[in-house]
C-alpha atoms as a PDB file:
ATOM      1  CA  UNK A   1      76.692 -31.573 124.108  1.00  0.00           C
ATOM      2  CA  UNK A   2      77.178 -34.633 126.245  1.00  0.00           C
ATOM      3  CA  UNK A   3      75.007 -37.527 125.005  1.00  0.00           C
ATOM      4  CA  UNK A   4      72.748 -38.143 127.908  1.00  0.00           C
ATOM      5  CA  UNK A   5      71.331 -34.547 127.849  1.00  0.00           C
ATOM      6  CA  UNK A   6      70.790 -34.509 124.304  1.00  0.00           C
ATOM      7  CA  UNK A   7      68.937 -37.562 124.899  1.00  0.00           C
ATOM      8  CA  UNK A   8      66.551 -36.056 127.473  1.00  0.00           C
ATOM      9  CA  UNK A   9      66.276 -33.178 125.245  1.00  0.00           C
ATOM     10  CA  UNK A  10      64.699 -35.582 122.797  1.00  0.00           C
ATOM     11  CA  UNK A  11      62.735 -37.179 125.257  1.00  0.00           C
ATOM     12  CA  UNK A  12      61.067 -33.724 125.896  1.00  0.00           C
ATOM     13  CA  UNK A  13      61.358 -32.314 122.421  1.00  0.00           C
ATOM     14  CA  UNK A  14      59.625 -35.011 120.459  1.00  0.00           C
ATOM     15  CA  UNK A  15      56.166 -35.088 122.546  1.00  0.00           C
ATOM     16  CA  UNK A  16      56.412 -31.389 122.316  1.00  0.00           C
ATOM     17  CA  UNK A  17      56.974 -31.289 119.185  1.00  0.00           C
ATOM     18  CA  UNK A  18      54.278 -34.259 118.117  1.00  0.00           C
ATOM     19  CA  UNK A  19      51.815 -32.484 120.813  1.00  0.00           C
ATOM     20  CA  UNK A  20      52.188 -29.101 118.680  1.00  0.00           C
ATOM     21  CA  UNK A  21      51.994 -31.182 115.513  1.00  0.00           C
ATOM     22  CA  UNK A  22      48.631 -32.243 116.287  1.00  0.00           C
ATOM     23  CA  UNK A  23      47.462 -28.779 117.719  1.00  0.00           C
ATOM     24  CA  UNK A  24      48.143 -27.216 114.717  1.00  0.00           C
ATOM     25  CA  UNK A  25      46.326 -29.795 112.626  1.00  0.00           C
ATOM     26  CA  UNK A  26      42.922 -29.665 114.462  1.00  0.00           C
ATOM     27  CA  UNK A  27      43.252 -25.917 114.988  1.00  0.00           C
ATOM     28  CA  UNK A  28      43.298 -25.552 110.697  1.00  0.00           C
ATOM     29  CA  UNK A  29      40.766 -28.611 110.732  1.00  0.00           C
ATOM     30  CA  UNK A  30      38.160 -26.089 113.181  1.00  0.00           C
ATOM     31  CA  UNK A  31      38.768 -23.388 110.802  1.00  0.00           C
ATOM     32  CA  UNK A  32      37.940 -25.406 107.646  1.00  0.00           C
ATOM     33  CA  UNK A  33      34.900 -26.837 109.383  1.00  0.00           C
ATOM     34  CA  UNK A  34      33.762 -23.458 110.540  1.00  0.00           C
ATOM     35  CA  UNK A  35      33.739 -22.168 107.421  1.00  0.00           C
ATOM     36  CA  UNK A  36      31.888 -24.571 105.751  1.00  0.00           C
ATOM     37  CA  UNK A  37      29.661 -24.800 108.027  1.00  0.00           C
ATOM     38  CA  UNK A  38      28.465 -21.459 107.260  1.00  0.00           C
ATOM     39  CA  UNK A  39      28.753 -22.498 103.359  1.00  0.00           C
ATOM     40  CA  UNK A  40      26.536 -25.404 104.359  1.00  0.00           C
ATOM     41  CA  UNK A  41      24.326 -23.163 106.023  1.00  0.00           C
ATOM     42  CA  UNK A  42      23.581 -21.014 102.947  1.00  0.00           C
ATOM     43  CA  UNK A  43      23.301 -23.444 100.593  1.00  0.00           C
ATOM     44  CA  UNK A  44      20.923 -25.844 102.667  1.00  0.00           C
ATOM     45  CA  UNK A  45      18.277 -23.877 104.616  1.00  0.00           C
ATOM     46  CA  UNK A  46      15.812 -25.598 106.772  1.00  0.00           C
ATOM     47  CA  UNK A  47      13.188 -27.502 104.518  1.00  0.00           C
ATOM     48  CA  UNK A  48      10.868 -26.685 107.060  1.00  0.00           C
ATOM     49  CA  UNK A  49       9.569 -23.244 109.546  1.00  0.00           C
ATOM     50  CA  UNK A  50      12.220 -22.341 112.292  1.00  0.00           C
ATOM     51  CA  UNK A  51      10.159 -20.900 115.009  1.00  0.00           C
ATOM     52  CA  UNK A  52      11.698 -19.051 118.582  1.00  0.00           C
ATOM     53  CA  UNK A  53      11.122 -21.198 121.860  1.00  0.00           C
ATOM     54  CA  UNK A  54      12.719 -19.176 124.650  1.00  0.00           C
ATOM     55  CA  UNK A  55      15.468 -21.582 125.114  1.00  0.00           C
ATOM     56  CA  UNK A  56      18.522 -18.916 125.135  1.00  0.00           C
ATOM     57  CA  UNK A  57      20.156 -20.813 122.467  1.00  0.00           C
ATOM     58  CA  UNK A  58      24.058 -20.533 122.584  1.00  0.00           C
ATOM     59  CA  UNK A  59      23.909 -20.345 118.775  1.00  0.00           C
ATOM     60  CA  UNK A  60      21.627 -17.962 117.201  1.00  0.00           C
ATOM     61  CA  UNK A  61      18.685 -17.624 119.523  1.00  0.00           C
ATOM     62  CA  UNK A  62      16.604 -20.832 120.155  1.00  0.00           C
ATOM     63  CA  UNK A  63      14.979 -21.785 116.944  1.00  0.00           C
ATOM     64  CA  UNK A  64      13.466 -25.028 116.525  1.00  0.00           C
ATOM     65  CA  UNK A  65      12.566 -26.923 113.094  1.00  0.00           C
ATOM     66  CA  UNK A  66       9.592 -28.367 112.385  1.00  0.00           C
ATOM     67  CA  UNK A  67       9.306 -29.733 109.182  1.00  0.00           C
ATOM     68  CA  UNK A  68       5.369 -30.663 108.233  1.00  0.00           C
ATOM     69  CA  UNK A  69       3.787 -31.706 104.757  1.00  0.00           C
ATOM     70  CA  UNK A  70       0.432 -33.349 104.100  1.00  0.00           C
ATOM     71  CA  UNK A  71      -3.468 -32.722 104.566  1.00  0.00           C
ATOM     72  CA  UNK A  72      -5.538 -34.801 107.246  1.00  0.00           C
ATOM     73  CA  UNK A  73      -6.548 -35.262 110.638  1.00  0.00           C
ATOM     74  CA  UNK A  74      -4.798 -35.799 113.052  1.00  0.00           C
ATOM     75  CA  UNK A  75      -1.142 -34.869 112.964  1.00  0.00           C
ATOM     76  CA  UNK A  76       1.071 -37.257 113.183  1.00  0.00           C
ATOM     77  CA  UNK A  77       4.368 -36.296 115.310  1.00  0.00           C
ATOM     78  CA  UNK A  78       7.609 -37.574 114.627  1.00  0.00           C
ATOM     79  CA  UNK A  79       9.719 -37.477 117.790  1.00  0.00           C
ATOM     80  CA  UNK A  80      14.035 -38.621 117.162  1.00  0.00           C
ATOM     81  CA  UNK A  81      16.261 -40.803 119.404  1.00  0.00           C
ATOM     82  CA  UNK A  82      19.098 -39.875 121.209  1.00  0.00           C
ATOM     83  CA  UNK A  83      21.855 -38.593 118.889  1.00  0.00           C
ATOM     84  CA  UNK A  84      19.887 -38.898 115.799  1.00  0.00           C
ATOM     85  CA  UNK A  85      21.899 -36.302 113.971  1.00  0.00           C
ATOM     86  CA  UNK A  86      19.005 -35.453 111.133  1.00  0.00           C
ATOM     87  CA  UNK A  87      15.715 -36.691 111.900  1.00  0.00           C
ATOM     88  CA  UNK A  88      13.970 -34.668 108.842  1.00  0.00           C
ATOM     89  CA  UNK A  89      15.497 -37.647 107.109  1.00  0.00           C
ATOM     90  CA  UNK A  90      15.792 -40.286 109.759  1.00  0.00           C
ATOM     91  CA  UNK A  91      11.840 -40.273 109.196  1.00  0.00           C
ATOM     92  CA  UNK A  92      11.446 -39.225 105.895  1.00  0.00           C
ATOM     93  CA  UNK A  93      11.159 -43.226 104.662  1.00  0.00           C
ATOM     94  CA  UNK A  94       7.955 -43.445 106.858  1.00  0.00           C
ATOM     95  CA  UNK A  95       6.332 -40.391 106.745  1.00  0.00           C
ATOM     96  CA  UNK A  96       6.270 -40.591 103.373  1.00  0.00           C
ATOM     97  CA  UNK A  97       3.868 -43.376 103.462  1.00  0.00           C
ATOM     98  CA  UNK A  98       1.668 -41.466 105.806  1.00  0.00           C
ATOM     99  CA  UNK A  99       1.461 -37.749 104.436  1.00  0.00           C
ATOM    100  CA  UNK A 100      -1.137 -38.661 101.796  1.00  0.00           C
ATOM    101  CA  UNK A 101      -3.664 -39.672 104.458  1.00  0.00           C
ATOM    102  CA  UNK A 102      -2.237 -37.428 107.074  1.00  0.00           C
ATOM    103  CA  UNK A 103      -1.094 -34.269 108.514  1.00  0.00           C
ATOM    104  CA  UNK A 104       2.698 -35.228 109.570  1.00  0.00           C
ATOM    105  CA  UNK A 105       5.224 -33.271 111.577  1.00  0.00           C
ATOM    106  CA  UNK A 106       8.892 -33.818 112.691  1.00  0.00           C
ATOM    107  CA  UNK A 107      10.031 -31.987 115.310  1.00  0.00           C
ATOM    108  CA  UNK A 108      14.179 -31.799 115.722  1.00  0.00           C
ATOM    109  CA  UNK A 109      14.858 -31.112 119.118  1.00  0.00           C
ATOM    110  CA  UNK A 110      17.618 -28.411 120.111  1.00  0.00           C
ATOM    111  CA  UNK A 111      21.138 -29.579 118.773  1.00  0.00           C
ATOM    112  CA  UNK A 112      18.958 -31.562 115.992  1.00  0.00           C
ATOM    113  CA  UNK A 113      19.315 -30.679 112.501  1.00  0.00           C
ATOM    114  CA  UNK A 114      18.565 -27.545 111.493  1.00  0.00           C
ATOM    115  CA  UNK A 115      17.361 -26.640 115.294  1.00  0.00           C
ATOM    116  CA  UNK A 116      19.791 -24.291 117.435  1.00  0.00           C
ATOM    117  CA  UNK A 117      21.941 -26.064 120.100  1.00  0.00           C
ATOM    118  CA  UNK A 118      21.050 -24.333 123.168  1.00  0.00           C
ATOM    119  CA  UNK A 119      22.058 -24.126 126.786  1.00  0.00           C
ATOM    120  CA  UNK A 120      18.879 -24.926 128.100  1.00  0.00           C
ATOM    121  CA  UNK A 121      18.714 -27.772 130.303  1.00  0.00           C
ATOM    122  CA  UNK A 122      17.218 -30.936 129.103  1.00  0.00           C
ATOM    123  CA  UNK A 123      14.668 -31.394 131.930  1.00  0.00           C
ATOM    124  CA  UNK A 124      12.105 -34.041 130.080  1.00  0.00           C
ATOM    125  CA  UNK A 125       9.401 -31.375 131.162  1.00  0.00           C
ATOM    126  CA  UNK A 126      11.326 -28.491 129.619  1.00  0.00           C
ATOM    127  CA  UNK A 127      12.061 -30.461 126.789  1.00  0.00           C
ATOM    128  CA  UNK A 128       8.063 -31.617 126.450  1.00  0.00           C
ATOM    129  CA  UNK A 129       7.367 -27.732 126.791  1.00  0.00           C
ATOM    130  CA  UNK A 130       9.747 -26.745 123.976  1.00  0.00           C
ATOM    131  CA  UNK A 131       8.354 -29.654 121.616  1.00  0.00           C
ATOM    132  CA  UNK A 132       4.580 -28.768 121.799  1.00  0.00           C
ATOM    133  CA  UNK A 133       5.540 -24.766 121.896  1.00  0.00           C
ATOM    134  CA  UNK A 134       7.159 -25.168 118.391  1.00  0.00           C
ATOM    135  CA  UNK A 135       4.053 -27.337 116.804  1.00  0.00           C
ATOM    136  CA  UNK A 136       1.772 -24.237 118.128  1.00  0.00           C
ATOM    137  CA  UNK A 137       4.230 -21.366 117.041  1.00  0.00           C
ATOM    138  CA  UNK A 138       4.462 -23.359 113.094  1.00  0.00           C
ATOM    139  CA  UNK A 139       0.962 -23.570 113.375  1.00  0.00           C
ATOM    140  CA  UNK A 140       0.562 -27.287 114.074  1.00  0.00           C
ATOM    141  CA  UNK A 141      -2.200 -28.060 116.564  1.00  0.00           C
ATOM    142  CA  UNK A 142      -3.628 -30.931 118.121  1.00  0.00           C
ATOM    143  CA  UNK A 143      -5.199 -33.735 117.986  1.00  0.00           C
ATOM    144  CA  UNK A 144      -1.591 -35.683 117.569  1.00  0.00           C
ATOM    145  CA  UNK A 145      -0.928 -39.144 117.156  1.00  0.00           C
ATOM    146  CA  UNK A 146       2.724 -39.507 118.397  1.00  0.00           C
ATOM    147  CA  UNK A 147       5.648 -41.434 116.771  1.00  0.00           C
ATOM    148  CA  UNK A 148       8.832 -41.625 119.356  1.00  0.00           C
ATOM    149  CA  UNK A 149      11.554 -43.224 118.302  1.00  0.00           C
ATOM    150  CA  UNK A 150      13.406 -44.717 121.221  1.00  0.00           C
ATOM    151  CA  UNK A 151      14.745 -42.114 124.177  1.00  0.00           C
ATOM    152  CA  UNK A 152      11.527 -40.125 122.605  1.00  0.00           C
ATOM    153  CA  UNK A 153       9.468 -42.825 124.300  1.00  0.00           C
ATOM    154  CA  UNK A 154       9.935 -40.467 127.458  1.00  0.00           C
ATOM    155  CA  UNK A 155       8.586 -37.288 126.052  1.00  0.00           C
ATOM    156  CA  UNK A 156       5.946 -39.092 124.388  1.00  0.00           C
ATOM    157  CA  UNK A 157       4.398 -41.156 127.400  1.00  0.00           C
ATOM    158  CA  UNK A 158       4.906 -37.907 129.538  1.00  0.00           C
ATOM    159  CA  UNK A 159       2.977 -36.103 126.440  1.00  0.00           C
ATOM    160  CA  UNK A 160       0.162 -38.558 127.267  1.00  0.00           C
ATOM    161  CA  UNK A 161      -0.308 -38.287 130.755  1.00  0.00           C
ATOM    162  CA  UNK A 162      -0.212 -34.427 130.892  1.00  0.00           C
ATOM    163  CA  UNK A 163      -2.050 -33.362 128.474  1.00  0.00           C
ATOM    164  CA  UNK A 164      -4.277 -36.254 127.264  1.00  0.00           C
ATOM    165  CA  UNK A 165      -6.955 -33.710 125.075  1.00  0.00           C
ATOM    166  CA  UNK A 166      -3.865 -32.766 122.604  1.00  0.00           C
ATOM    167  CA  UNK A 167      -3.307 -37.090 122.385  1.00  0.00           C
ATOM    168  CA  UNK A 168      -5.210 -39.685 120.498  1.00  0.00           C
ATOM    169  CA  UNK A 169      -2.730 -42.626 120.461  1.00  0.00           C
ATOM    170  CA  UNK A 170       1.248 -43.288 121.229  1.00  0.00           C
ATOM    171  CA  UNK A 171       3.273 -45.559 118.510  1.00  0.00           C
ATOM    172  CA  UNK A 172       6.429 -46.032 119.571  1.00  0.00           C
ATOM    173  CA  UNK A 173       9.123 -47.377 117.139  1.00  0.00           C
ATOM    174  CA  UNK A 174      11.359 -49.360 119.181  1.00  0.00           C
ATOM    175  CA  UNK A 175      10.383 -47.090 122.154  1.00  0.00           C
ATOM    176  CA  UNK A 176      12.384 -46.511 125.379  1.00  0.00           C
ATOM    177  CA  UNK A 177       9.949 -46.277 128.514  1.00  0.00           C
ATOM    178  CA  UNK A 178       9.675 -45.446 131.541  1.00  0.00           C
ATOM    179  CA  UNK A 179      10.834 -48.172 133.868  1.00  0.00           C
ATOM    180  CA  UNK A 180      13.696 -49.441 131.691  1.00  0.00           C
ATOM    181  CA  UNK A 181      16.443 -47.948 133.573  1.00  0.00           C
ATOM    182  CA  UNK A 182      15.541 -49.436 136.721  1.00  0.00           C
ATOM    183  CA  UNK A 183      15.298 -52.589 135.111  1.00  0.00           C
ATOM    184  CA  UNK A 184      18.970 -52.507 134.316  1.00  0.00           C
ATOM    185  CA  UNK A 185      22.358 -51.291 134.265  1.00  0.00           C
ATOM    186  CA  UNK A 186      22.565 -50.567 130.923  1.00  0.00           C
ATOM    187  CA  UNK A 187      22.999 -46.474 130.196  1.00  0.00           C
ATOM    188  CA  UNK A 188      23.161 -45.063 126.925  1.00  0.00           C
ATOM    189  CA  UNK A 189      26.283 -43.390 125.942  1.00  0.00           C
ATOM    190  CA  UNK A 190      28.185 -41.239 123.541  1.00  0.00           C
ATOM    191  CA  UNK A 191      31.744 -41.198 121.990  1.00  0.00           C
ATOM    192  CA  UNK A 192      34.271 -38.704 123.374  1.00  0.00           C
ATOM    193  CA  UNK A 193      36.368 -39.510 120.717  1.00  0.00           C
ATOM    194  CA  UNK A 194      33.855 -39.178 118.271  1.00  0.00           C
ATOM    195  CA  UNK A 195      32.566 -35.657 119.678  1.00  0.00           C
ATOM    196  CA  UNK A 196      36.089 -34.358 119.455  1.00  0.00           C
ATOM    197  CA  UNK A 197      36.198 -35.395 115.982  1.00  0.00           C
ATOM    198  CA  UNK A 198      33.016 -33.670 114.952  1.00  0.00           C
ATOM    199  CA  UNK A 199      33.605 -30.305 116.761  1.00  0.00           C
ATOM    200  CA  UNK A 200      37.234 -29.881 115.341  1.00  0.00           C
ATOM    201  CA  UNK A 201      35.993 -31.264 111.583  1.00  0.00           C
ATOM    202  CA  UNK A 202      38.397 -34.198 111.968  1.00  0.00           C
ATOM    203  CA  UNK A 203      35.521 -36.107 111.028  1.00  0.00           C
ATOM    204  CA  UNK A 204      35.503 -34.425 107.889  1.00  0.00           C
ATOM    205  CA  UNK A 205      38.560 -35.856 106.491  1.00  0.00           C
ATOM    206  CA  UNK A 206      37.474 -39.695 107.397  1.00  0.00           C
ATOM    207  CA  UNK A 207      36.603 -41.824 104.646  1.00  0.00           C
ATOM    208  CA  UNK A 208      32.971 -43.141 104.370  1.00  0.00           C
ATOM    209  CA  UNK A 209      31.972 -41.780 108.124  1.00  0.00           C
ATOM    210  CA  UNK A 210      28.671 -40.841 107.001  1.00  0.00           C
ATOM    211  CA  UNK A 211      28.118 -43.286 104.432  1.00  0.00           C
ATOM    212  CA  UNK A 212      28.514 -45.702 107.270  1.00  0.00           C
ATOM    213  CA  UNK A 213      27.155 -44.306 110.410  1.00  0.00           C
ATOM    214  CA  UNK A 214      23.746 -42.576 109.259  1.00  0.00           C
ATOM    215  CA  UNK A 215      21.151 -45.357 109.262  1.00  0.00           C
ATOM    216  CA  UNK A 216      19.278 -43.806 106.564  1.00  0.00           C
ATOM    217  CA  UNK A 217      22.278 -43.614 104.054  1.00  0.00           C
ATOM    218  CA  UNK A 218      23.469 -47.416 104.865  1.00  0.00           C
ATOM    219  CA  UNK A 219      20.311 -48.261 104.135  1.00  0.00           C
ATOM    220  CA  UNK A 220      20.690 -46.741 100.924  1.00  0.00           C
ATOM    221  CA  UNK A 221      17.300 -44.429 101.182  1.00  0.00           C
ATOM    222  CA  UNK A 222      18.638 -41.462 100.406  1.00  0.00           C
ATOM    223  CA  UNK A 223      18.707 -40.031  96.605  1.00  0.00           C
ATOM    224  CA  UNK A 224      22.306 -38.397  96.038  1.00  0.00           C
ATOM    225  CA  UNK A 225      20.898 -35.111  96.688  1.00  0.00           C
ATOM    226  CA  UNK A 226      19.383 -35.824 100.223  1.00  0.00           C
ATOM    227  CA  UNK A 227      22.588 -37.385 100.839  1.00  0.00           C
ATOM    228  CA  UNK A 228      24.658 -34.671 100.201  1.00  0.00           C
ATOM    229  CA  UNK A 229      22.457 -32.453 102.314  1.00  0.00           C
ATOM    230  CA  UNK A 230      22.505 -34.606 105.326  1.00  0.00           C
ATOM    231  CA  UNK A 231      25.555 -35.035 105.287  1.00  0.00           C
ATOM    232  CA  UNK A 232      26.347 -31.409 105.845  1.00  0.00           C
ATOM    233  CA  UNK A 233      24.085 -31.638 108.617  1.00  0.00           C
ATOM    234  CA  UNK A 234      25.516 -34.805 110.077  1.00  0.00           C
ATOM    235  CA  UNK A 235      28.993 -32.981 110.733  1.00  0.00           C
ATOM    236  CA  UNK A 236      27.206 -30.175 112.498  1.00  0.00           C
ATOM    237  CA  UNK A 237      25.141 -32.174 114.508  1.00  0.00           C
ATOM    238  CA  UNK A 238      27.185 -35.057 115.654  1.00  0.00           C
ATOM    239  CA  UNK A 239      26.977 -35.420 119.357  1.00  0.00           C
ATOM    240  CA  UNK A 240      25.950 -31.963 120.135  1.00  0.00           C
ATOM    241  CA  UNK A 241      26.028 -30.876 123.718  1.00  0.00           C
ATOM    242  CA  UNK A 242      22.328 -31.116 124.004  1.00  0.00           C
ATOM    243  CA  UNK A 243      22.719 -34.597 123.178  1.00  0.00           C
ATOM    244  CA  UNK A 244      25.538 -34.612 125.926  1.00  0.00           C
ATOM    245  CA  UNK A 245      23.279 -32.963 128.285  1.00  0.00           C
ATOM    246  CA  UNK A 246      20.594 -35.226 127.265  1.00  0.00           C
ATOM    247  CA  UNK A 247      22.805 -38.097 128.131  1.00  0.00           C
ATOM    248  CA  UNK A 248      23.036 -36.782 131.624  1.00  0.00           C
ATOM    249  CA  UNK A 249      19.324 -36.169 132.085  1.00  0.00           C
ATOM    250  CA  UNK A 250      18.143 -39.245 131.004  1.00  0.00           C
ATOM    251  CA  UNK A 251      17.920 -41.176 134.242  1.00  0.00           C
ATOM    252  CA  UNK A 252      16.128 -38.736 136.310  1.00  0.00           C
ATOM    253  CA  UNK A 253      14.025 -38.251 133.362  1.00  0.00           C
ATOM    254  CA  UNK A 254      13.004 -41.366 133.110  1.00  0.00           C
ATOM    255  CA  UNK A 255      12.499 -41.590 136.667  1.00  0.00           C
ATOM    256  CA  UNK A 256      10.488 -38.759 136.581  1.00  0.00           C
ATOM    257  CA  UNK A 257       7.925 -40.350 134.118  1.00  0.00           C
ATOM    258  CA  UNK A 258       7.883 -43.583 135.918  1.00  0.00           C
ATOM    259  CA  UNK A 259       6.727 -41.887 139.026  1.00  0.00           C
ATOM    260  CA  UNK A 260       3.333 -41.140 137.271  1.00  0.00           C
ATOM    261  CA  UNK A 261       0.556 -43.106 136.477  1.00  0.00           C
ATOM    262  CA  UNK A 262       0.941 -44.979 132.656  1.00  0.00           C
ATOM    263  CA  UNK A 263      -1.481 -42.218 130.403  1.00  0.00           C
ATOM    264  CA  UNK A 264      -5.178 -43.283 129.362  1.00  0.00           C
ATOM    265  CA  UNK A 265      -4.414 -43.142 125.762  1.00  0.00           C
ATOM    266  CA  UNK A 266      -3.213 -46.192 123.873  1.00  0.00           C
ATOM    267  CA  UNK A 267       0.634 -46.763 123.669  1.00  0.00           C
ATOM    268  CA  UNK A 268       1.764 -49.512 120.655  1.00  0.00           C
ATOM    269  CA  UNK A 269       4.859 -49.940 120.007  1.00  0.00           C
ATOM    270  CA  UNK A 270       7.179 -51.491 117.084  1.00  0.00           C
ATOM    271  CA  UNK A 271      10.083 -53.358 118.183  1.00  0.00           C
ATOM    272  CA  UNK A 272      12.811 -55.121 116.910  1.00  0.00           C
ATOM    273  CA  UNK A 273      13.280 -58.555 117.235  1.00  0.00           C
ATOM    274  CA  UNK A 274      16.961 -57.701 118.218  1.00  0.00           C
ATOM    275  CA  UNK A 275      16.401 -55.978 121.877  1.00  0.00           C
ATOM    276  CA  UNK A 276      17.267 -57.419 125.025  1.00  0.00           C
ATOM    277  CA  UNK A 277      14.651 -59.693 126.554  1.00  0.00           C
ATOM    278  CA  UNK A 278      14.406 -56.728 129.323  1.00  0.00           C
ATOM    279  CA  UNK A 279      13.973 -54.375 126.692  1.00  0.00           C
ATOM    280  CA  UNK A 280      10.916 -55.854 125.178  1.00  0.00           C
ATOM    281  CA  UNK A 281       9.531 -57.400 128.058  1.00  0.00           C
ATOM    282  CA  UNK A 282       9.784 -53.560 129.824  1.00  0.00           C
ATOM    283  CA  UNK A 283       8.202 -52.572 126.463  1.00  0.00           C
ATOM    284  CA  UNK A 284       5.182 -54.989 125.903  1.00  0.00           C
ATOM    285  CA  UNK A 285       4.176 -54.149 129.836  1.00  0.00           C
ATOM    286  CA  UNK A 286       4.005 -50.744 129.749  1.00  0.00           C
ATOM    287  CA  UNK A 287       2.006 -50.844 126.221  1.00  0.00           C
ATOM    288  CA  UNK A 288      -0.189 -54.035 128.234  1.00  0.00           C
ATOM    289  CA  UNK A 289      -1.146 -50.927 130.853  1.00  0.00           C
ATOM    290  CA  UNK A 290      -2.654 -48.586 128.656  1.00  0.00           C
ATOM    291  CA  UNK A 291      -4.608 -51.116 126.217  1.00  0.00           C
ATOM    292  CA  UNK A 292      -2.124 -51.098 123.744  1.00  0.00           C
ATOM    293  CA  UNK A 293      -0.654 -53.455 121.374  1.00  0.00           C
ATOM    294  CA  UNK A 294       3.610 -54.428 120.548  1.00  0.00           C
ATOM    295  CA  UNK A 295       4.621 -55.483 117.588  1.00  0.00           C
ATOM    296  CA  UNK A 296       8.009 -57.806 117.488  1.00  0.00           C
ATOM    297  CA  UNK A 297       9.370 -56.787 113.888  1.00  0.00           C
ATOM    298  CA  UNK A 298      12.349 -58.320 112.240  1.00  0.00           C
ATOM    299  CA  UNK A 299      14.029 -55.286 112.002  1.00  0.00           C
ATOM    300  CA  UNK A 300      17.185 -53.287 114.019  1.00  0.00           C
ATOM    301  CA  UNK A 301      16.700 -50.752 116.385  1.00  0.00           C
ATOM    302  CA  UNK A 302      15.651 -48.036 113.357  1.00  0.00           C
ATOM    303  CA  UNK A 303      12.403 -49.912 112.783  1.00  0.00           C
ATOM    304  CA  UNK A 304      10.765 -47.551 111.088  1.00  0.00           C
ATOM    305  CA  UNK A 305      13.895 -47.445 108.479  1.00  0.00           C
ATOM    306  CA  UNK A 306      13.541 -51.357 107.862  1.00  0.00           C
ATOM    307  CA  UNK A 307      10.196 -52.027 108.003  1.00  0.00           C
ATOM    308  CA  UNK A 308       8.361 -48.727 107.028  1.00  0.00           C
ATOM    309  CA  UNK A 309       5.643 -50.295 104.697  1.00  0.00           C
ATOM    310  CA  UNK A 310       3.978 -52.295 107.707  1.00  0.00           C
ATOM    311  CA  UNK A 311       4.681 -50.064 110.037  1.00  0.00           C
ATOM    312  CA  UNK A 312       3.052 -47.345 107.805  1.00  0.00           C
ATOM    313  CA  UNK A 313       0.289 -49.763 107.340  1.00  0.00           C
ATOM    314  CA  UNK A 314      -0.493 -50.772 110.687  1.00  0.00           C
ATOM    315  CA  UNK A 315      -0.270 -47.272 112.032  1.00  0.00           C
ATOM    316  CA  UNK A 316      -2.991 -46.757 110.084  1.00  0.00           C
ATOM    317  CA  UNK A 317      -5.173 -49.205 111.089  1.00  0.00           C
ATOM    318  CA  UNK A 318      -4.155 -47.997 114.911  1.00  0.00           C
ATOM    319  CA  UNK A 319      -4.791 -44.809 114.322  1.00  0.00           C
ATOM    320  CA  UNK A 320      -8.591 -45.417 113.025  1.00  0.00           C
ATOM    321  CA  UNK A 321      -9.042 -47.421 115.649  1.00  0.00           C
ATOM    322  CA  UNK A 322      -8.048 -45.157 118.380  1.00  0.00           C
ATOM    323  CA  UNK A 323     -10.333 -42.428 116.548  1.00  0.00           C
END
C-alpha cells in the first residue's frame, strides 16, 4: 500500500475509531446510570407526598413533592433556586430551626428532586399555578409565609401580588427580583458539558463531584445517610431540562413580574455580603417598596446554609410582626 494513502487512512481511521471509542463508553455509562437510577428509586422514595398537577410530565405523569413536617400557623414555604438539584435538603439546615414553632413546607419544582421532569413550559404563571396546586392537593393551605431562595424571588413576589389573602410576609434568602435583569447583562446559565455528563452517568464515575458541588454536603451538613441519599438524587437531577427551560424563561419572566405593581405584603430579604452592588442595591429597593426590611449577611449566595441560626431567628421575629 503506497505510504501516502495509508497515511490518510490513518488520518480517517483514528478519529473514527477514537469517535466510536467514546460512543461506546457513554452508551454503557447511560445504561449503568439507568439502571441505577431505578435502584435509587426503590431504595429512596420521596420523604414527603407526591401529588398529580396536570403538567403532562415526560416521566411518569406530573407528580410534584412536597415535603412538610411541623405544627403551627402559618406555613412556612420553602421555594429552591435555579438548578438546586435537592432542595428537601438544600433547606433542611433551616427549616429545622423553624418546624418546632411552625408548619413548614418545601415544594421541589418539576425536574427537582423527587418531582417528575415534565414538558410543561415554565411560564412563571404556570409555574406559580403548579406550586400552590401541590400545597392544596398535600393538604397544605394558606396563610403562607414564603421563603424563595434566589430565581424563586420571581414566583414568590408574583405569589404576593396575585393572591395577597393566601400571603402574610415574603423572606427572601438572597432573592432574585423583579427588575434585576434590566439592570444588567448578567444571565444565569448552565453547563452543557456538565448536562451531558449527568444524562449519560459520566458524572458518576468523577471523583468527589458531589462532595464538591452540593452546597449542603461542602458545608458538611449532611449526616452520611442524607448524603448518600442526595447524592442519588443529585445525578438524576443535575441540570434537568426544566431547569434548561427555566433558563430560557427567565427573562420574560422576570419581565413579566416587573410589569406589575410591587405586592402589599412585606418582602425582607437575606443577602450576602458577596453580591454585586446591582444585586443588592436592586434587592434593598424592591424590599424599600413594600415596607420591608434587607439584611446584608456575611454569608455566600446559600444564605440560609451559612447563616441559618439568625436567619431562623429573625424570621421569626418577622413573621410575628407581620401577623
Amino acid at each position: 500500500m503506497p505510504l501516502r494513502r495509508l497515511l490518510t487512512l490513518i488520518a480517517i481511521g483514528l478519529p473514527v475509531l477514537l469517535l466510536a471509542g467514546i460512543a461506546a463508553v457513554a452508551t454503557d455509562s447511560y445504561r449503568e446510570h439507568r439502571r441505577l437510577v431505578e435502584e435509587e428509586r426503590a431504595a429512596y422514595p420521596a420523604p414527603g407526598a407526591l401529588v398529580r398537577v396536570g403538567t403532562g410530565a415526560a416521566e411518569s405523569g406530573g407528580l410534584l413533592h412536597v415535603y412538610a413536617e411541623g405544627e403551627g400557623d402559618p406555613t412556612l414555604v420553602f421555594l429552591a433556586g435555579l438548578g438546586t438539584s435537592a432542595p428537601y435538603f438544600d433547606f433542611m439546615t433551616l427549616h429545622e430551626r423553624l418546624s418546632d414553632d411552625y408548619r413548614i413546607a418545601v415544594v421541589e419544582r418539576a425536574g427537582y428532586g423527587w418531582s417528575d421532569v415534565t414538558d410543561s413550559p415554565r411560564d412563571i404563571a404556570k409555574v406559580l399555578h403548579e406550586t400552590r396546586t401541590a400545597l392544596r392537593r398535600a393538604g397544605e393551605g394558606p396563610p403562607y409565609v414564603l421563603f424563595p431562595h434566589s430565581m424563586a424571588g420571581l414566583e414568590a413576589a408574583l405569589w404576593a401580588m396575585e393572591h395577597p389573602e393566601e400571603v402574610e410576609v415574603v423572606i427572601g434568602l438572597d432573592p432574585l427580583v423583579p427588575r434585576y435583569l434590566e439592570r444588567t447583562e448578567e444571565r444565569p446559565s448552565l453547563s452543557w458539558l456538565e448536562t451531558v455528563l449527568a444524562r449519560t452517568g459520566l458524572m458518576r464515575s468523577g471523583a468527589d463531584v458531589f462532595e464538591t458541588s452540593f452546597p449542603a454536603m461542602t458545608r458538611g451538613l449532611l449526616s452520611d445517610r442524607e448524603a448518600e441519599v442526595a447524592e442519588a438524587i443529585f445525578h438524576r437531577r443535575t441540570h434537568t431540562p426544566d431547569m434548561w427551560d427555566e433558563v430560557r424563561a427567565l427573562p420574560g419572566n422576570a419581565a413579566k413580574v416587573a410589569a406589575l405593581d410591587p405586592p402589599d405584603r412585606p418582602f425582607h430579604a437575606f443577602v450576602s455580603d458577596e453580591a454585586t452592588e446591582v444585586w443588592t442595591e436592586s434587592v434593598k429597593a424592591y424590599a424599600e417598596a413594600t415596607g420591608g426590611e434587607t439584611f446584608v449577611l456575611d454569608a455566600g449566595h446559600h444564605v440560609h446554609l451559612d447563616r441559618p441560626e439568625l436567619i431562623a431567628q429573625t424570621s421569626r421575629a418577622l413573621i410575628e410582626d407581620a401577623r
